[in-house]
N, C-alpha and C. Protein backbone atom coordinates (compact mmCIF):
# COMPACT_ATOMS: atom_id res chain seq x y z
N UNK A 1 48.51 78.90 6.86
CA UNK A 1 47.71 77.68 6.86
C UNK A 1 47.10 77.43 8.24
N UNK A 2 48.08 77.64 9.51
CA UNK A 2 47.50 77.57 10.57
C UNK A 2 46.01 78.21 11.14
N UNK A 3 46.44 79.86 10.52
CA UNK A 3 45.23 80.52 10.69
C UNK A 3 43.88 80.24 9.89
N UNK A 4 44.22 79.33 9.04
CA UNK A 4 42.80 79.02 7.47
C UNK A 4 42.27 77.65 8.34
N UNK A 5 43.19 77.21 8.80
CA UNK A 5 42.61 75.78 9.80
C UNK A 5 41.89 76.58 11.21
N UNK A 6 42.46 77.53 12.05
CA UNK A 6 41.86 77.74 13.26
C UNK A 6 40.31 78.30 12.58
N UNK A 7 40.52 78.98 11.84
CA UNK A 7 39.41 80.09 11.29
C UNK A 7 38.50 78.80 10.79
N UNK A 8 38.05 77.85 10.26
CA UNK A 8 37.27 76.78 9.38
C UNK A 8 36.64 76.14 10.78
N UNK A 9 37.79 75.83 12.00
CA UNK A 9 36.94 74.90 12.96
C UNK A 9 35.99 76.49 13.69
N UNK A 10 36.35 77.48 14.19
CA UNK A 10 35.51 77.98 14.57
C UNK A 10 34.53 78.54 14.06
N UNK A 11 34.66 78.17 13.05
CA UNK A 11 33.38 79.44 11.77
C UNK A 11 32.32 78.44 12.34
N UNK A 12 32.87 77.31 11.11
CA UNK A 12 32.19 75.81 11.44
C UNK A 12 31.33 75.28 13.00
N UNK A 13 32.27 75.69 14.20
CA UNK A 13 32.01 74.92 14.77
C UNK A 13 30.43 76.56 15.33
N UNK A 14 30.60 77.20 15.43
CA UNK A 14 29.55 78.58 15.73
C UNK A 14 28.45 78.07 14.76
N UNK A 15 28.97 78.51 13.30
CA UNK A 15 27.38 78.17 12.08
C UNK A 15 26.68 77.23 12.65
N UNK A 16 27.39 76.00 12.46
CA UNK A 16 26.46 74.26 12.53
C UNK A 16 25.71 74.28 14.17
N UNK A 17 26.48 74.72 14.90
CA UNK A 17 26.07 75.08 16.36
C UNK A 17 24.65 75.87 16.63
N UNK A 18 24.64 77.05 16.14
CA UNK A 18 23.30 77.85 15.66
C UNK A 18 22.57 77.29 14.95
N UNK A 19 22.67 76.94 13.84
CA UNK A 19 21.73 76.72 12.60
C UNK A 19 21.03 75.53 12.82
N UNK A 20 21.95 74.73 13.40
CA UNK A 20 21.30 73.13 13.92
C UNK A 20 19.82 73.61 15.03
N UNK A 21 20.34 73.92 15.80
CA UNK A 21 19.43 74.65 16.68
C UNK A 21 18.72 75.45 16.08
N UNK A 22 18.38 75.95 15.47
CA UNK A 22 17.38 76.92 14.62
C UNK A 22 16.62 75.74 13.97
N UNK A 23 17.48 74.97 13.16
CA UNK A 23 16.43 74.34 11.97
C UNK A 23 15.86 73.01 12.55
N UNK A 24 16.44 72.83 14.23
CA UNK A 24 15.84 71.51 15.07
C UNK A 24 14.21 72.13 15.58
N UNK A 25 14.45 73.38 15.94
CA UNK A 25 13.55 74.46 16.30
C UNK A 25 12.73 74.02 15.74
N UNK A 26 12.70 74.55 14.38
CA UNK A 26 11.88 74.80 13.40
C UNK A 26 11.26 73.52 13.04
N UNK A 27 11.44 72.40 13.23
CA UNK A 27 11.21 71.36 12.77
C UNK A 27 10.43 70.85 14.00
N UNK A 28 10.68 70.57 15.18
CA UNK A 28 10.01 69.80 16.39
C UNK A 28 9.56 70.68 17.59
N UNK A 29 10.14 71.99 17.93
CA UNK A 29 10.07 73.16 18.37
C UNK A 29 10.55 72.39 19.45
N UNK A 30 9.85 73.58 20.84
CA UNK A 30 10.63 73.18 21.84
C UNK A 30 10.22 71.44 22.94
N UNK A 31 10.65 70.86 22.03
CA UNK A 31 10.07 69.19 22.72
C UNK A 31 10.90 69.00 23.76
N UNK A 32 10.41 67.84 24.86
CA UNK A 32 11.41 68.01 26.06
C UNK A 32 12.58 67.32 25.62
N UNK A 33 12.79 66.75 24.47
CA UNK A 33 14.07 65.97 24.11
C UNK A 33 14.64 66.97 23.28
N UNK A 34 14.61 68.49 22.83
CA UNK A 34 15.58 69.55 22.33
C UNK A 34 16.45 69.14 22.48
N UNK A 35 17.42 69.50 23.22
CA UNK A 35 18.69 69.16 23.47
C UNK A 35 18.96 68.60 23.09
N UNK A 36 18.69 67.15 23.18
CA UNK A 36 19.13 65.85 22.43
C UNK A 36 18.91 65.57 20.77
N UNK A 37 18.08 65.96 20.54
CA UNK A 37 17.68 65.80 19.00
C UNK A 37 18.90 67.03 18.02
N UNK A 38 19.28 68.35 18.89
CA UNK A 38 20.00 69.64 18.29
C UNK A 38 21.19 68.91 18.80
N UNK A 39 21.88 68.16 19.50
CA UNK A 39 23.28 67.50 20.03
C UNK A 39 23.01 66.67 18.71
N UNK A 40 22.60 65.68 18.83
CA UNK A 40 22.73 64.58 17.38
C UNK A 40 22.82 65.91 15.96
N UNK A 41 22.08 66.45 15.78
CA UNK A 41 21.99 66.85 14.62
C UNK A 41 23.68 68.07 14.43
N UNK A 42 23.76 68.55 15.43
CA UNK A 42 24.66 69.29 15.36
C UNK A 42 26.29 68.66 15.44
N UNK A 43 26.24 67.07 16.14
CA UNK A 43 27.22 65.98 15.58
C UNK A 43 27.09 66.28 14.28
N UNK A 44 26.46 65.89 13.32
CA UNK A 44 26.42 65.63 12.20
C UNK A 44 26.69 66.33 10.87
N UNK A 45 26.29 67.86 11.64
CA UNK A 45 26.47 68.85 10.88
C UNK A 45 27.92 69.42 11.40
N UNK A 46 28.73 69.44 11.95
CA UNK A 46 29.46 70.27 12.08
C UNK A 46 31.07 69.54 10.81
N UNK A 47 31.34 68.17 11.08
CA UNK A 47 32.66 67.56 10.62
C UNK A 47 31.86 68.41 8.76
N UNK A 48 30.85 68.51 8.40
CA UNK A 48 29.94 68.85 6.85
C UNK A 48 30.97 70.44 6.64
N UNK A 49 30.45 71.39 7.84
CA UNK A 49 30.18 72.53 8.02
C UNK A 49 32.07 72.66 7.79
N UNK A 50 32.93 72.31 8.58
CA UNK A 50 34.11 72.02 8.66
C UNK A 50 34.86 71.79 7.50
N UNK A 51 34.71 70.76 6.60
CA UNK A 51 35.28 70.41 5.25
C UNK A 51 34.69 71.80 4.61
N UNK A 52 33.58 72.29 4.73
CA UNK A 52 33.16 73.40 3.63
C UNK A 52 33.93 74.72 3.92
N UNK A 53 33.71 74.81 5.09
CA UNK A 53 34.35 75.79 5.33
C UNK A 53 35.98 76.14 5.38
N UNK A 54 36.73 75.24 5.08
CA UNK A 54 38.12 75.00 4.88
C UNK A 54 38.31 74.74 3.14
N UNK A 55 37.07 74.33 2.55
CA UNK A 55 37.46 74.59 1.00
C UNK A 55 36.99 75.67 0.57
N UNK A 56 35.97 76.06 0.90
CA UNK A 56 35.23 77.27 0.34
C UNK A 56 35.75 78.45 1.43
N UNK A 57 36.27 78.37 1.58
CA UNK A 57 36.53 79.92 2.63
C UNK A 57 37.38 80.53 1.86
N UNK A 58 38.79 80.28 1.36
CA UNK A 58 39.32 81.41 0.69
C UNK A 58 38.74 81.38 -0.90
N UNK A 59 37.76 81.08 -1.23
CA UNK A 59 37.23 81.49 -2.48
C UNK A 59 36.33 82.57 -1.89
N UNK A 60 35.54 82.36 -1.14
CA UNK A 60 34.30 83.78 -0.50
C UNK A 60 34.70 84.47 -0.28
N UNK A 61 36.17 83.75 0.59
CA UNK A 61 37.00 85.65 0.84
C UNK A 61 37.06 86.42 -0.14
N UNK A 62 37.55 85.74 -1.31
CA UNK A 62 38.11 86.16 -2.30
C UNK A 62 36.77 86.94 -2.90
N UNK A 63 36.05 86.45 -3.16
CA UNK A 63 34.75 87.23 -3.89
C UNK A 63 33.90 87.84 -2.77
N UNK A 64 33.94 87.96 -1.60
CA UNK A 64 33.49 89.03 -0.58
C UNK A 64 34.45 90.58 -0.56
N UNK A 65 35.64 90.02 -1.10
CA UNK A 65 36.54 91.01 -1.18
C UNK A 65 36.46 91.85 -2.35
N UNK A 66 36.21 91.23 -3.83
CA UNK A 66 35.71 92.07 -4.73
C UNK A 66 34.31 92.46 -4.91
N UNK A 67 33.41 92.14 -4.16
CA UNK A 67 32.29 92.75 -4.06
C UNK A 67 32.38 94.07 -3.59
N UNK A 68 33.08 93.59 -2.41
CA UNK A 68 32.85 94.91 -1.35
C UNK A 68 33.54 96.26 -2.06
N UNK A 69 34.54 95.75 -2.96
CA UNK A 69 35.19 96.84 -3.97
C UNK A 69 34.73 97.54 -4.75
N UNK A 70 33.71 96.78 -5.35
CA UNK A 70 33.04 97.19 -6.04
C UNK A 70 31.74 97.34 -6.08
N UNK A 71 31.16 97.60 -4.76
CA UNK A 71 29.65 98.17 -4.29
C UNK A 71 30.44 98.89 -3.41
């Protein structure tokens, strides 16, 4: 359990970290308030990114694992 909790905050905290920043990008590009607009958004997204990734993680494992078995 320890390791399904360490593994959820760092998945979580990397994805929402990137992606926020990508899709702040993509949305306002590089404005001189970046930073600030990808900090708020990436607050917001990460506690999201966190719950998902602590419920849905050992189901993907689980079906990343029979994929890969079977391709």
């Amino acid at each position: 359990m320890k390791h399904r909790i360490i593994f959820a905050v760092l998945m979580s905290f990397t994805l929402s970290l990137m992606m926020s920043a990508w899709i702040t990008y993509v949305n306002i590009g590089l404005h001189p308030d970046f930073v600030s607009f990808w900090m708020h958004a990436w607050v917001l997204a990460w506690p999201a990114a966190g719950l998902i990734s602590f419920i849905a993680g050992p189901f993907l494992h689980g079906l990343a694992h029979k994929l890969a078995v079977k391709f």
